[in-house]
Protein backbone atom coordinates (compact mmCIF):
# COMPACT_ATOMS: atom_id res chain seq x y z
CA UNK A 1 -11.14 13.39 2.35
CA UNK A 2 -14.72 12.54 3.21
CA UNK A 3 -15.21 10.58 0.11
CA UNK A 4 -12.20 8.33 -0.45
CA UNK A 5 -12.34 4.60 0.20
CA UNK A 6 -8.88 4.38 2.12
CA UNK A 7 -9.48 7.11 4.98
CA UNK A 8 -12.64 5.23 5.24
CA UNK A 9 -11.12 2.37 5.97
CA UNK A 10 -8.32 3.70 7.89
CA UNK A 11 -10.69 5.27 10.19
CA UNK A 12 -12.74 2.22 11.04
CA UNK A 13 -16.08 3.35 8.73
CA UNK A 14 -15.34 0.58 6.01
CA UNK A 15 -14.43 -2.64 8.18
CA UNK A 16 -11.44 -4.44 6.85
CA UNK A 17 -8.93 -7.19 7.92
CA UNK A 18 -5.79 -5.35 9.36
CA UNK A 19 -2.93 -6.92 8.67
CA UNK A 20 -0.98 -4.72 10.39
CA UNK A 21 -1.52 -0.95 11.98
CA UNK A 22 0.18 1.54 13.98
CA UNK A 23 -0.37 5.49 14.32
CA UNK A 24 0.49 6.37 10.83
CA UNK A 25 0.06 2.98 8.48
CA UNK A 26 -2.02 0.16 8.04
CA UNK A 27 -1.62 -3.01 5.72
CA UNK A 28 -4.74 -4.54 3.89
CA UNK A 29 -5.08 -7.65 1.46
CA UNK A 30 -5.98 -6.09 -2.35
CA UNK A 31 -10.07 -6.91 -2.87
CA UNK A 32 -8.03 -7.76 -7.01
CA UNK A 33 -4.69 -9.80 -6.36
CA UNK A 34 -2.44 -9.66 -9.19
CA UNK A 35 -0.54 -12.46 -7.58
CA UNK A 36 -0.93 -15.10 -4.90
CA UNK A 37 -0.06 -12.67 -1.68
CA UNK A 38 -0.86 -8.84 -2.68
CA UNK A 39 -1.06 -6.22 0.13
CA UNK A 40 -1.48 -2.56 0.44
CA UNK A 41 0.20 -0.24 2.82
CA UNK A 42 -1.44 2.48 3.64
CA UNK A 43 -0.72 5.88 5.32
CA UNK A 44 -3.78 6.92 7.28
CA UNK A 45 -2.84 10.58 6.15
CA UNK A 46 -4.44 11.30 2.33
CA UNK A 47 -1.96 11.68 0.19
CA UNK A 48 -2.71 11.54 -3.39
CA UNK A 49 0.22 10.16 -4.52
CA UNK A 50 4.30 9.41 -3.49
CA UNK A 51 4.83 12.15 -5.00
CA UNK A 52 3.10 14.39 -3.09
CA UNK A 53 3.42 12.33 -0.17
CA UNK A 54 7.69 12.83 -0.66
CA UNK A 55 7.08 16.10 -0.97
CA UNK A 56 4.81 17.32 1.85
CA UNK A 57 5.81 14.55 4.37
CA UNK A 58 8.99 12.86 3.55
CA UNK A 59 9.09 11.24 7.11
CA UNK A 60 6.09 9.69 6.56
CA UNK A 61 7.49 8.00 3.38
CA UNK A 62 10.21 6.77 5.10
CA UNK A 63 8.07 5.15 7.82
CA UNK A 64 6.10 3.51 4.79
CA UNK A 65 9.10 1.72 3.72
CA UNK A 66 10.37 0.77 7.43
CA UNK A 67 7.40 -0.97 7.58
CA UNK A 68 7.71 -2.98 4.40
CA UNK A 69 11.45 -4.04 5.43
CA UNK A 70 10.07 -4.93 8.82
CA UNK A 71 7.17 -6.68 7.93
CA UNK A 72 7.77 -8.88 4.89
CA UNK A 73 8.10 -11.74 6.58
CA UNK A 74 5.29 -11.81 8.57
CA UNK A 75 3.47 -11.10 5.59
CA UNK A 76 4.68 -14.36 3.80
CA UNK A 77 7.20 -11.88 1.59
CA UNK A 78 10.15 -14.52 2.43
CA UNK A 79 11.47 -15.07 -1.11
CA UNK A 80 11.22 -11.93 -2.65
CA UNK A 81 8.40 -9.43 -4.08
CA UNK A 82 7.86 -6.18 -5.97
CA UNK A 83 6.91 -3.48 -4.46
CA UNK A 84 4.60 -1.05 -6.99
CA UNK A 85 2.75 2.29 -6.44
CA UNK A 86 0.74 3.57 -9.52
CA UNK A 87 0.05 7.96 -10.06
CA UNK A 88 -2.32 9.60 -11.69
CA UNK A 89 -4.41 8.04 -15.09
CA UNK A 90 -1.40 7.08 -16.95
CA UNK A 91 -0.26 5.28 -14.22
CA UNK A 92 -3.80 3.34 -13.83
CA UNK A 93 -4.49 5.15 -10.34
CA UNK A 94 -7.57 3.76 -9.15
CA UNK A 95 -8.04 5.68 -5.44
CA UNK A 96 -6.25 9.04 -5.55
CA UNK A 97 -4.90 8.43 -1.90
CA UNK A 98 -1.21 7.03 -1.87
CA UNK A 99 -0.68 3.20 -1.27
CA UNK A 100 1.97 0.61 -2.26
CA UNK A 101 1.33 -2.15 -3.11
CA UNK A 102 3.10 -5.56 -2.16
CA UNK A 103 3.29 -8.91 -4.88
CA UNK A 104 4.62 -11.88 -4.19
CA UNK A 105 4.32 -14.67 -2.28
CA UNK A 106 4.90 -16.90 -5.79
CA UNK A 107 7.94 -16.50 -8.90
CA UNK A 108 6.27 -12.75 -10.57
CA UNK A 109 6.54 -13.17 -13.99
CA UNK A 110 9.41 -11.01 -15.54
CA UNK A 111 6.66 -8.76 -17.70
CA UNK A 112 5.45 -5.66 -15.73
CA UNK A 113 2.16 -4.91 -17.66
């Protein structure tokens, strides 16, 4: 996708502070944090959505969530955290290419919206 804001940065076109990155995923801070730590992981693949992402590339999803379990601590997730990915309008979607995002770092309050 030539115009979206996360193969951008994936590629190296938009700089940003990688938090971590191998051959298929990178992890970003949020530019917005909803709470004191708040990361994205990434697929450098577009993907609009898990959805689509589960069903064209279910390997792919899988690595996503390897990733989280393996990194978490690194990232500061030692006491817990909510993972969230939104999809489509309803869902508040912002950039149509798939990313999860990662809260914590502080007690989340109980309330999801």
């Amino acid at each position: 996708m030539n115009d979206c804001i996360f193969c951008k940065i994936a590629n190296g076109e938009i700089p940003s502070k990688f938090y971590y990155e191998d051959e298929k995923t990178i992890i970003i801070r949020d530019i917005a944090p909803q709470a004191k730590l708040h990361y994205l992981v990434i697929p450098k693949e577009h993907y609009t959505d898990i959805t689509e992402l589960a069903d064209k590339n279910p390997d792919l999803l899988q690595h996503l969530f390897t990733v989280i379990a393996e990194k978490k601590e690194e990232l500061g997730l030692t006491n817990g955290f909510r993972v969230i990915t939104n999809i489509g309008e309803d869902g508040c979607q912002s950039v149509k290419h798939i990313h999860v995002h990662l809260l914590g770092g502080e007690k989340l309050s109980e309330k999801m919206g």
